[in-house]
C-alpha atoms as a PDB file:
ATOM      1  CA  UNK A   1     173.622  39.482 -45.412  1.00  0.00           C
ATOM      2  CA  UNK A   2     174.567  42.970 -46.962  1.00  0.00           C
ATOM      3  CA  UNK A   3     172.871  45.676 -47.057  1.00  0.00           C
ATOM      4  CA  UNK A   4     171.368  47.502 -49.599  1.00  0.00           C
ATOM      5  CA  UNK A   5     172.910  48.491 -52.540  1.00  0.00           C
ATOM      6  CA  UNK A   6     171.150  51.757 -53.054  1.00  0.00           C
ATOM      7  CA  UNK A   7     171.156  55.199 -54.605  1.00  0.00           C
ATOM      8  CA  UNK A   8     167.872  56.777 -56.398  1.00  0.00           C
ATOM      9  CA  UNK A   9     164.565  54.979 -56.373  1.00  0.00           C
ATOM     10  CA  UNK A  10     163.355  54.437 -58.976  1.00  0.00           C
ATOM     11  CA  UNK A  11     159.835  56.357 -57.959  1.00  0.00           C
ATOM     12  CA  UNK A  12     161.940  59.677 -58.670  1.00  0.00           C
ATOM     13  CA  UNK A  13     163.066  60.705 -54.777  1.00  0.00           C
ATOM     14  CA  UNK A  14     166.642  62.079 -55.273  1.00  0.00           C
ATOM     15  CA  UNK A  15     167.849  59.579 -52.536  1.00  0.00           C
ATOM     16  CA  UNK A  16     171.128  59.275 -54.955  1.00  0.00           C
ATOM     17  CA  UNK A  17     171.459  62.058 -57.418  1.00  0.00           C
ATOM     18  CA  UNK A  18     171.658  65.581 -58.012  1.00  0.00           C
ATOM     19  CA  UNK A  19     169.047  67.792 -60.552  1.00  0.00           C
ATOM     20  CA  UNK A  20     169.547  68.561 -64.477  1.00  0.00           C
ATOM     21  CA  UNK A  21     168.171  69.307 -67.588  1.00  0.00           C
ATOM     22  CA  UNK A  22     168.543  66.470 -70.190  1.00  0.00           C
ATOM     23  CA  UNK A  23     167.765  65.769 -73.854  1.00  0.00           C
ATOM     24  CA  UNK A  24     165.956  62.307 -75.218  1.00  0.00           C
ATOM     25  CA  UNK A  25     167.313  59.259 -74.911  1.00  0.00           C
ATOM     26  CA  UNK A  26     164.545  56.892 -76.432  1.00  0.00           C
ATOM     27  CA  UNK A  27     163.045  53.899 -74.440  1.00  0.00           C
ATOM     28  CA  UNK A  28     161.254  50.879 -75.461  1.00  0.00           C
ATOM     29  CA  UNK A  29     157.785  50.699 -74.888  1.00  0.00           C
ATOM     30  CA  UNK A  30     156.045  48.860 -71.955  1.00  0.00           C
ATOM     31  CA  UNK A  31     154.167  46.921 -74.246  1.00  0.00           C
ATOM     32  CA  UNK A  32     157.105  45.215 -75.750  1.00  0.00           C
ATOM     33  CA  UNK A  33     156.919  42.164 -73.220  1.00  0.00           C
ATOM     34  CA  UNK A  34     157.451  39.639 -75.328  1.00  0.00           C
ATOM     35  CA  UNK A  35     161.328  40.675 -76.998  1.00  0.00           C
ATOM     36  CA  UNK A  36     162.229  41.932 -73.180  1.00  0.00           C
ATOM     37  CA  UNK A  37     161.604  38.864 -71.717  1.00  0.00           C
ATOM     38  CA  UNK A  38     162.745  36.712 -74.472  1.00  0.00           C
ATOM     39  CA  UNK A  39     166.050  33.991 -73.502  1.00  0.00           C
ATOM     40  CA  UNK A  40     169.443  35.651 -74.206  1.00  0.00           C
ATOM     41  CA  UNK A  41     171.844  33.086 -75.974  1.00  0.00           C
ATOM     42  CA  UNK A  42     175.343  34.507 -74.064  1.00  0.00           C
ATOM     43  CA  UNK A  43     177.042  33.838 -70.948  1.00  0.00           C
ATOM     44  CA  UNK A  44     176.379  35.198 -67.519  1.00  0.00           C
ATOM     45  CA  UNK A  45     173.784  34.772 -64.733  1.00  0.00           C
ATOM     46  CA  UNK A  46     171.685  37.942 -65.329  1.00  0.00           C
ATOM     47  CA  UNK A  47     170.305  40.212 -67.416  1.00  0.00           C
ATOM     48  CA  UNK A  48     168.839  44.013 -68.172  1.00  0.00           C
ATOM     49  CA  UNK A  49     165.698  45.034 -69.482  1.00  0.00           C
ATOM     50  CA  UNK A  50     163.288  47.406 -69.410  1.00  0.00           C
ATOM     51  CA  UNK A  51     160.292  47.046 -66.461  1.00  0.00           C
ATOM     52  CA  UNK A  52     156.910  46.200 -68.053  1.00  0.00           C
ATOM     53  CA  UNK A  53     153.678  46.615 -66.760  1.00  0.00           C
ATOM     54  CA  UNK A  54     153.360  42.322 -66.275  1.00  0.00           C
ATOM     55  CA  UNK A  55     156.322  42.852 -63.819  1.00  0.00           C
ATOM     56  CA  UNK A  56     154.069  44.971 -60.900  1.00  0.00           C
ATOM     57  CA  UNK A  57     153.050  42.145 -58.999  1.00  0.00           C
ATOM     58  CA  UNK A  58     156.621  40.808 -58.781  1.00  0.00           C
ATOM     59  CA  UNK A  59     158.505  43.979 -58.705  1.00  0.00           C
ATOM     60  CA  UNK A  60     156.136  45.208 -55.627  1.00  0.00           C
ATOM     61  CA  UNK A  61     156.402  42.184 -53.618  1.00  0.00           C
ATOM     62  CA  UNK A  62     160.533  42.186 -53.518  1.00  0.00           C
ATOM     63  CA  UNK A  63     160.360  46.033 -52.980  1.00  0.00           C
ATOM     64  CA  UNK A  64     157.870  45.360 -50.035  1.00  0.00           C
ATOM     65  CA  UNK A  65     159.891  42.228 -48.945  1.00  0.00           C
ATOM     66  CA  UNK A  66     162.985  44.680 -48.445  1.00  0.00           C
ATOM     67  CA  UNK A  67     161.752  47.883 -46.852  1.00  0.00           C
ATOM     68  CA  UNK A  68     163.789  47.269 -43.885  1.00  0.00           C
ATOM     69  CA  UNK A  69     166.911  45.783 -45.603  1.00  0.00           C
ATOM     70  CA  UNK A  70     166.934  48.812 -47.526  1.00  0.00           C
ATOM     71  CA  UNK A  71     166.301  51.736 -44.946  1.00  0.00           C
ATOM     72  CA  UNK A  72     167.557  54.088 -44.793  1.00  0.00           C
ATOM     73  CA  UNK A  73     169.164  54.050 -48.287  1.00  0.00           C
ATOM     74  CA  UNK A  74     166.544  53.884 -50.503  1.00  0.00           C
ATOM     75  CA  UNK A  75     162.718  54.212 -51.167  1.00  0.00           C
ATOM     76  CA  UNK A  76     161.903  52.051 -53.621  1.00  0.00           C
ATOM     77  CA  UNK A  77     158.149  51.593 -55.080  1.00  0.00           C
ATOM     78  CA  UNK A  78     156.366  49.156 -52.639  1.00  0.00           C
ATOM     79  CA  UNK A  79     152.447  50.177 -53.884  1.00  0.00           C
ATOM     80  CA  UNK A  80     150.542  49.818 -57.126  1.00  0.00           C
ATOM     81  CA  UNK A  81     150.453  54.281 -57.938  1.00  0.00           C
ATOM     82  CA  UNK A  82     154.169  54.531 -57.498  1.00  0.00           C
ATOM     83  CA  UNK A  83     155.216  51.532 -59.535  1.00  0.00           C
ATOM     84  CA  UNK A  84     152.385  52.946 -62.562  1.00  0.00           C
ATOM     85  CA  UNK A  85     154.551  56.414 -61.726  1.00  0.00           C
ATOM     86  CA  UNK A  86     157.704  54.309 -62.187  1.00  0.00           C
ATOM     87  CA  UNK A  87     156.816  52.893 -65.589  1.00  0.00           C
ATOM     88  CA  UNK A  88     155.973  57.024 -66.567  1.00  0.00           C
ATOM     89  CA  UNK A  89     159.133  57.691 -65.481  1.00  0.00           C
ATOM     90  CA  UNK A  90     160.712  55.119 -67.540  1.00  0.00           C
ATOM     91  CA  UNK A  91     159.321  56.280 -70.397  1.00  0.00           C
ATOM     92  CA  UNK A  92     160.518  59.658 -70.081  1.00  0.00           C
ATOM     93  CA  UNK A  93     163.517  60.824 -72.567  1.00  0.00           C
ATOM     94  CA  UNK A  94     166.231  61.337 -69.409  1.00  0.00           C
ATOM     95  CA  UNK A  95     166.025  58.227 -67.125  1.00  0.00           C
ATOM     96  CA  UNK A  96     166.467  54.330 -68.058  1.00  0.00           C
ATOM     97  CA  UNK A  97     164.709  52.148 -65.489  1.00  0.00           C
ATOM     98  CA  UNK A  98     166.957  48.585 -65.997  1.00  0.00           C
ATOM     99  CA  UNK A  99     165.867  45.685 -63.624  1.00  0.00           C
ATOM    100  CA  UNK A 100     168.487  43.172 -63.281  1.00  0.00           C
ATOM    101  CA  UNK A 101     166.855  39.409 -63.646  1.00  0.00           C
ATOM    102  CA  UNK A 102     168.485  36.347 -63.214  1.00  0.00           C
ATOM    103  CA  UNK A 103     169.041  34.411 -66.346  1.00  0.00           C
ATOM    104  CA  UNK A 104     167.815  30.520 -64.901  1.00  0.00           C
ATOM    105  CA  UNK A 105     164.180  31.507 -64.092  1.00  0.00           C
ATOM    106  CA  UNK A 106     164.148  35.800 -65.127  1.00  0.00           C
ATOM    107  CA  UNK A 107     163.335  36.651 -61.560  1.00  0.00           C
ATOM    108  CA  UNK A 108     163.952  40.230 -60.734  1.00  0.00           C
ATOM    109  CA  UNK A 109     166.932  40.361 -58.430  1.00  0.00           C
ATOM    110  CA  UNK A 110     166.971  44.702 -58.126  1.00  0.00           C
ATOM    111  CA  UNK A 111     167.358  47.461 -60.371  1.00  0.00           C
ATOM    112  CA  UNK A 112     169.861  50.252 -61.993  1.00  0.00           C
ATOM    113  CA  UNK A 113     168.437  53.785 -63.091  1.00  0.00           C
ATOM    114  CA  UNK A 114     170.569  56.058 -65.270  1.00  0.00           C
ATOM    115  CA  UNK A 115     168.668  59.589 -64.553  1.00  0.00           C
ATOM    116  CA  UNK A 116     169.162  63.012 -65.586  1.00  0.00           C
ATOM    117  CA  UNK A 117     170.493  62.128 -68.785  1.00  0.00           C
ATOM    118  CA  UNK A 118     172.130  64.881 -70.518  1.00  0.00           C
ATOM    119  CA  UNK A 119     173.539  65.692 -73.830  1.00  0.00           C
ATOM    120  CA  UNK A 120     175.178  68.669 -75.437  1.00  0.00           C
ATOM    121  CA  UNK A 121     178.501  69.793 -73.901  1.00  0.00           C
ATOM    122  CA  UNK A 122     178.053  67.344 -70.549  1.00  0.00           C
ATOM    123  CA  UNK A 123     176.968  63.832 -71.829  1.00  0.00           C
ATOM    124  CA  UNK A 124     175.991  62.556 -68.486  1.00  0.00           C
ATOM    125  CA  UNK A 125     173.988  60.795 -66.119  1.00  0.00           C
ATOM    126  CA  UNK A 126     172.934  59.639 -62.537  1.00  0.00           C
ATOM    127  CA  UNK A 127     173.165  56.004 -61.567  1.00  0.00           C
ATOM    128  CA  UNK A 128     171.417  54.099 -58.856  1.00  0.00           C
ATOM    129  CA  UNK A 129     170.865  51.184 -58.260  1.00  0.00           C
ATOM    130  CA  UNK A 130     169.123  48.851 -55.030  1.00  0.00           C
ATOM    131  CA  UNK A 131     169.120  44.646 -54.888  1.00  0.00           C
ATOM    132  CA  UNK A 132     166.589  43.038 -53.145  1.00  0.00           C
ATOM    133  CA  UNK A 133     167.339  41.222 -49.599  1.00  0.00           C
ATOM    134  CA  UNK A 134     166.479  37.411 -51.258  1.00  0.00           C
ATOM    135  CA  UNK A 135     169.328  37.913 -53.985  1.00  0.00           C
ATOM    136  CA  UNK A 136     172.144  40.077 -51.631  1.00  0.00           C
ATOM    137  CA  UNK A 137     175.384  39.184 -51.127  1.00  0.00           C
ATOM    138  CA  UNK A 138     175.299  36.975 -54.655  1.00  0.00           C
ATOM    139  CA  UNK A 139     177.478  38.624 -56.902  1.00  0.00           C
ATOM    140  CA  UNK A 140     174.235  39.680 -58.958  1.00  0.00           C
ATOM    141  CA  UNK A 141     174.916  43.960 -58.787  1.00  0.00           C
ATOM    142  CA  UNK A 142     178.307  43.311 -59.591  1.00  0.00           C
ATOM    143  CA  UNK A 143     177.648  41.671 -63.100  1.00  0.00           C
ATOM    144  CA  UNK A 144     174.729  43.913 -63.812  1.00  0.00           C
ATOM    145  CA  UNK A 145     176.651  46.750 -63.161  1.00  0.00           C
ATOM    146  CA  UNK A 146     178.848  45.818 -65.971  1.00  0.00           C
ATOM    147  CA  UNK A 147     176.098  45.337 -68.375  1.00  0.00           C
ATOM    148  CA  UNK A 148     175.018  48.964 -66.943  1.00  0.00           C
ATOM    149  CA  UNK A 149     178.517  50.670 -68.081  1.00  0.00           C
ATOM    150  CA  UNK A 150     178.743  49.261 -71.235  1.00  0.00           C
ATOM    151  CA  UNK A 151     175.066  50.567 -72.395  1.00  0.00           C
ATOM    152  CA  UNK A 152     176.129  53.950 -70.852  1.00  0.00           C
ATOM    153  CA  UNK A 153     179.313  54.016 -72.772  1.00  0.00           C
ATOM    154  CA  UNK A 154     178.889  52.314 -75.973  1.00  0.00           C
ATOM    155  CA  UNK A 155     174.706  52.468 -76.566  1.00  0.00           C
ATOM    156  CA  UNK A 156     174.133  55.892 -75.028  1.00  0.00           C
ATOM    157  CA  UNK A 157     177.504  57.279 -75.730  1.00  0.00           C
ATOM    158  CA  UNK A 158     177.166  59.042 -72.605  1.00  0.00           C
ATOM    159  CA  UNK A 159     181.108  60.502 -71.302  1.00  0.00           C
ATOM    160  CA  UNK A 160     180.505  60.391 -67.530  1.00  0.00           C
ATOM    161  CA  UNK A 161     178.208  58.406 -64.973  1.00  0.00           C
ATOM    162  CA  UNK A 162     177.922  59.616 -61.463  1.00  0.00           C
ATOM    163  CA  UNK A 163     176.835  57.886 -57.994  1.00  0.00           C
ATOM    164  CA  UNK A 164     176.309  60.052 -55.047  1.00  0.00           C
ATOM    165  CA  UNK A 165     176.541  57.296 -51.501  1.00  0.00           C
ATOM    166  CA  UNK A 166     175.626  57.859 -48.310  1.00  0.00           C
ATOM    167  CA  UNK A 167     179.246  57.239 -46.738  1.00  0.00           C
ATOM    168  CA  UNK A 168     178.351  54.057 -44.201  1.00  0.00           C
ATOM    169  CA  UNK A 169     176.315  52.265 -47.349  1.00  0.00           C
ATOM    170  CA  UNK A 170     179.796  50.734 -47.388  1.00  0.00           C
ATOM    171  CA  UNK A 171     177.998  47.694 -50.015  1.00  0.00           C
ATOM    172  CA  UNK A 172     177.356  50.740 -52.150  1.00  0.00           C
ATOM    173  CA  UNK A 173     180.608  52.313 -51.976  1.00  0.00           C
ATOM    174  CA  UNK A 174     182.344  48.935 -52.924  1.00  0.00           C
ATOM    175  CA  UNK A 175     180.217  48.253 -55.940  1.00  0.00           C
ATOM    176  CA  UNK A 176     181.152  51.373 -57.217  1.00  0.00           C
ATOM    177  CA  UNK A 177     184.429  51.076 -56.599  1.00  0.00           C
ATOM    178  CA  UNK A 178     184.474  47.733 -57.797  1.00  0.00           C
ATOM    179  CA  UNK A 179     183.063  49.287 -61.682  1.00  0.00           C
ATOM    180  CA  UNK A 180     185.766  51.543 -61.813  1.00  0.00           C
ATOM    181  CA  UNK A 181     184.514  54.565 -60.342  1.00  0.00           C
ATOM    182  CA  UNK A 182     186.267  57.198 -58.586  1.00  0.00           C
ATOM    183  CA  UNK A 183     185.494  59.313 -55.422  1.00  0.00           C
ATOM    184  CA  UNK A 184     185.185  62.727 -56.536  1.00  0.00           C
ATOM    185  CA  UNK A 185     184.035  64.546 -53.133  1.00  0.00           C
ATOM    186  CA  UNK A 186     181.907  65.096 -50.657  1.00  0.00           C
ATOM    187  CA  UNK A 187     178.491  66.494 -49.840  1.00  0.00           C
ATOM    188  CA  UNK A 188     177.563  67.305 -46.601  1.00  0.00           C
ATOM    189  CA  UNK A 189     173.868  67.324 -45.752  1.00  0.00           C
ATOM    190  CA  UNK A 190     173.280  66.568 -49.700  1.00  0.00           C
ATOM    191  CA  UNK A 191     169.722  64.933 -49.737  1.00  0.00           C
ATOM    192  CA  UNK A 192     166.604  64.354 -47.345  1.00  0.00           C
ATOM    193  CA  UNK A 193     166.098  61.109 -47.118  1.00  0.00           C
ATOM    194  CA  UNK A 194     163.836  59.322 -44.363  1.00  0.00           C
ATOM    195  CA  UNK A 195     163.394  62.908 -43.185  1.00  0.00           C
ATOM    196  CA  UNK A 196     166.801  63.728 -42.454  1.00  0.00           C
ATOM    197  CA  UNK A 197     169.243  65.689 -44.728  1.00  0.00           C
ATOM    198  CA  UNK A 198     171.898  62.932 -45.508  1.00  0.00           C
ATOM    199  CA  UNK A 199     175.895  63.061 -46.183  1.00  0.00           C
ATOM    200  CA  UNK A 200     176.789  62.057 -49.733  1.00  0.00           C
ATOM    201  CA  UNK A 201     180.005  60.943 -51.263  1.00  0.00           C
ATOM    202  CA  UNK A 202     180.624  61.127 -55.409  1.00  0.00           C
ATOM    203  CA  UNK A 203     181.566  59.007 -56.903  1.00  0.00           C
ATOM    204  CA  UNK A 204     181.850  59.313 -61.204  1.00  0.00           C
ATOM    205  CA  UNK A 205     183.631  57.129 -64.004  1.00  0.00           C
ATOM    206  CA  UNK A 206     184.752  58.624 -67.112  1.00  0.00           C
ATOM    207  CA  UNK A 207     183.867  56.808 -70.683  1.00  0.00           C
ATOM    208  CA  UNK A 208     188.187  56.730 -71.114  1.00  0.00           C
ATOM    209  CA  UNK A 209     188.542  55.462 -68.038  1.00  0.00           C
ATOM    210  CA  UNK A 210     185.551  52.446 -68.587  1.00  0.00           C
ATOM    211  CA  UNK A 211     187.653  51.860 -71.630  1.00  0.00           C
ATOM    212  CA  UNK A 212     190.869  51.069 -70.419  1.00  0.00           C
ATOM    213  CA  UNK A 213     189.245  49.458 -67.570  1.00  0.00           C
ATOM    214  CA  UNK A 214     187.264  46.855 -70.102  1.00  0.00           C
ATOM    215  CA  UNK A 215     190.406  45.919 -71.929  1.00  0.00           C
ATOM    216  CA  UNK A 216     191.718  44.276 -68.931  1.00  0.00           C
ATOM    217  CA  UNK A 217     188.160  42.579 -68.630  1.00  0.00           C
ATOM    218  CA  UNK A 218     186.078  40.101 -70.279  1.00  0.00           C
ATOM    219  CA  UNK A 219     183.506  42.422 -72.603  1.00  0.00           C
ATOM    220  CA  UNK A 220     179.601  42.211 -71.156  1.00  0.00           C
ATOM    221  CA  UNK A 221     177.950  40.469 -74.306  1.00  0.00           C
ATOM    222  CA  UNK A 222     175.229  43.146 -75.751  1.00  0.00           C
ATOM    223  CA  UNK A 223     172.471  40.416 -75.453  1.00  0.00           C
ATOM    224  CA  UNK A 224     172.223  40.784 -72.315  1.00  0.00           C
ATOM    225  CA  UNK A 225     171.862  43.951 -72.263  1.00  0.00           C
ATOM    226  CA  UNK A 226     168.174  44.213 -73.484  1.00  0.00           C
ATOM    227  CA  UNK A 227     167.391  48.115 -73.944  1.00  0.00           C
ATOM    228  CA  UNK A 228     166.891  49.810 -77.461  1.00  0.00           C
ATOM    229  CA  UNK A 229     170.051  51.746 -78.897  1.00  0.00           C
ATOM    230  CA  UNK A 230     169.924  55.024 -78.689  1.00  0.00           C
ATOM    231  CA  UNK A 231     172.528  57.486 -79.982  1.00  0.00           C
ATOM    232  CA  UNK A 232     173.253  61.241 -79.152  1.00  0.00           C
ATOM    233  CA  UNK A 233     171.723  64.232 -81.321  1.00  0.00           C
ATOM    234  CA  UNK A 234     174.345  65.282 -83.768  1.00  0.00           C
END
């Protein structure tokens, strides 16, 4: 079994990236159950879409299912306050809370966050991202982390996307790598996590680079990728 592939949790600790000020990028709201969880028509096994509130119970038993798998990478919401905080923060105007779900039965398999989103001269953002233990080692993260790029790139318009990885999360490191993304540098004692102030590694893809890199690739179809469009302030 791997372990987990984790950054930032999505209750807002900075277990996987680094402060700044952002402008609005708009999210659906967490009433909208119905489109989010309506069947996608295109290939693939998963799936993004916004959490709803419907999605606690479920969402709360994986997260509590993989405390241990995920320590000490991640904190993820495992109680009913921090996943209502969770659903705030997804609502904000800088962060996009996407779970990945399996297409056969829409079962939550983990989650990517894009936080920190910023506009004006930087066009930017923070990715993280955990799995939970049942669905590791599947191949899920990697396809969702496709559908993740392309609604950075071509939805958000965003220019740059940055991980920062605990160096032994080695799963991590390799999904990264795996997208396209490049190791930038290193942060020594970067973030407290678990009480301890952990050693980072960046890691950042460029929109140009995602480009070329999706020629050679079959394109993520946008149904799948179910998040409103949002485009940057002119």
């Amino acid at each position: 079994m791997t372990r987990a592939l984790s950054l930032t949790s999505p209750d807002g600790d900075r277990t996987g990236s680094r402060m700044t000020r952002a402008r609005p990028v708009q999210a659906r709201q967490p009433d909208d159950e119905t489109a989010d969880r309506a069947p996608s028509t295109s290939a693939g096994r998963v799936f993004l879409r916004v959490p709803v509130p419907s999605d606690r119970e479920e969402f709360l038993a994986l997260m509590r299912a993989s405390r241990t798998f995920h320590r000490p990478w991640a904190s993820a919401p495992t109680d009913d306050e921090r996943f209502a905080a969770y659903l705030v923060d997804a609502r904000r105007p800088d962060f996009a809370a996407l779970l990945v779900c399996r297409r056969e039965d829409e079962a939550i398999v983990g989650f990517f966050n894009l936080s920190h989103i910023t506009r004006g001269l930087l066009q930017s953002a923070y990715l993280g991202y955990a799995v939970g233990e049942p669905f590791a080692g599947q191949g899920y993260m990697r396809e969702g982390i496709e559908l993740v790029m392309r609604h950075s790139f071509q939805t958000l318009r965003l220019h740059r996307v940055e991980a920062n990885i605990q160096p032994g999360n080695l799963h991590s490191v390799a999904l990264a790598r795996g997208a396209g993304f490049q190791r930038e540098g290193f942060s020594p004692r970067y973030l407290k996590i678990g009480g301890r102030w952990r050693d980072h590694e960046r890691w950042a893809i460029l929109a140009e680079d995602w480009r070329e890199r999706s020629q050679t690739l079959k394109s993520a179809p946008l149904s799948d990728v179910r998040l409103p469009s949002a485009r940057p302030p002119t």
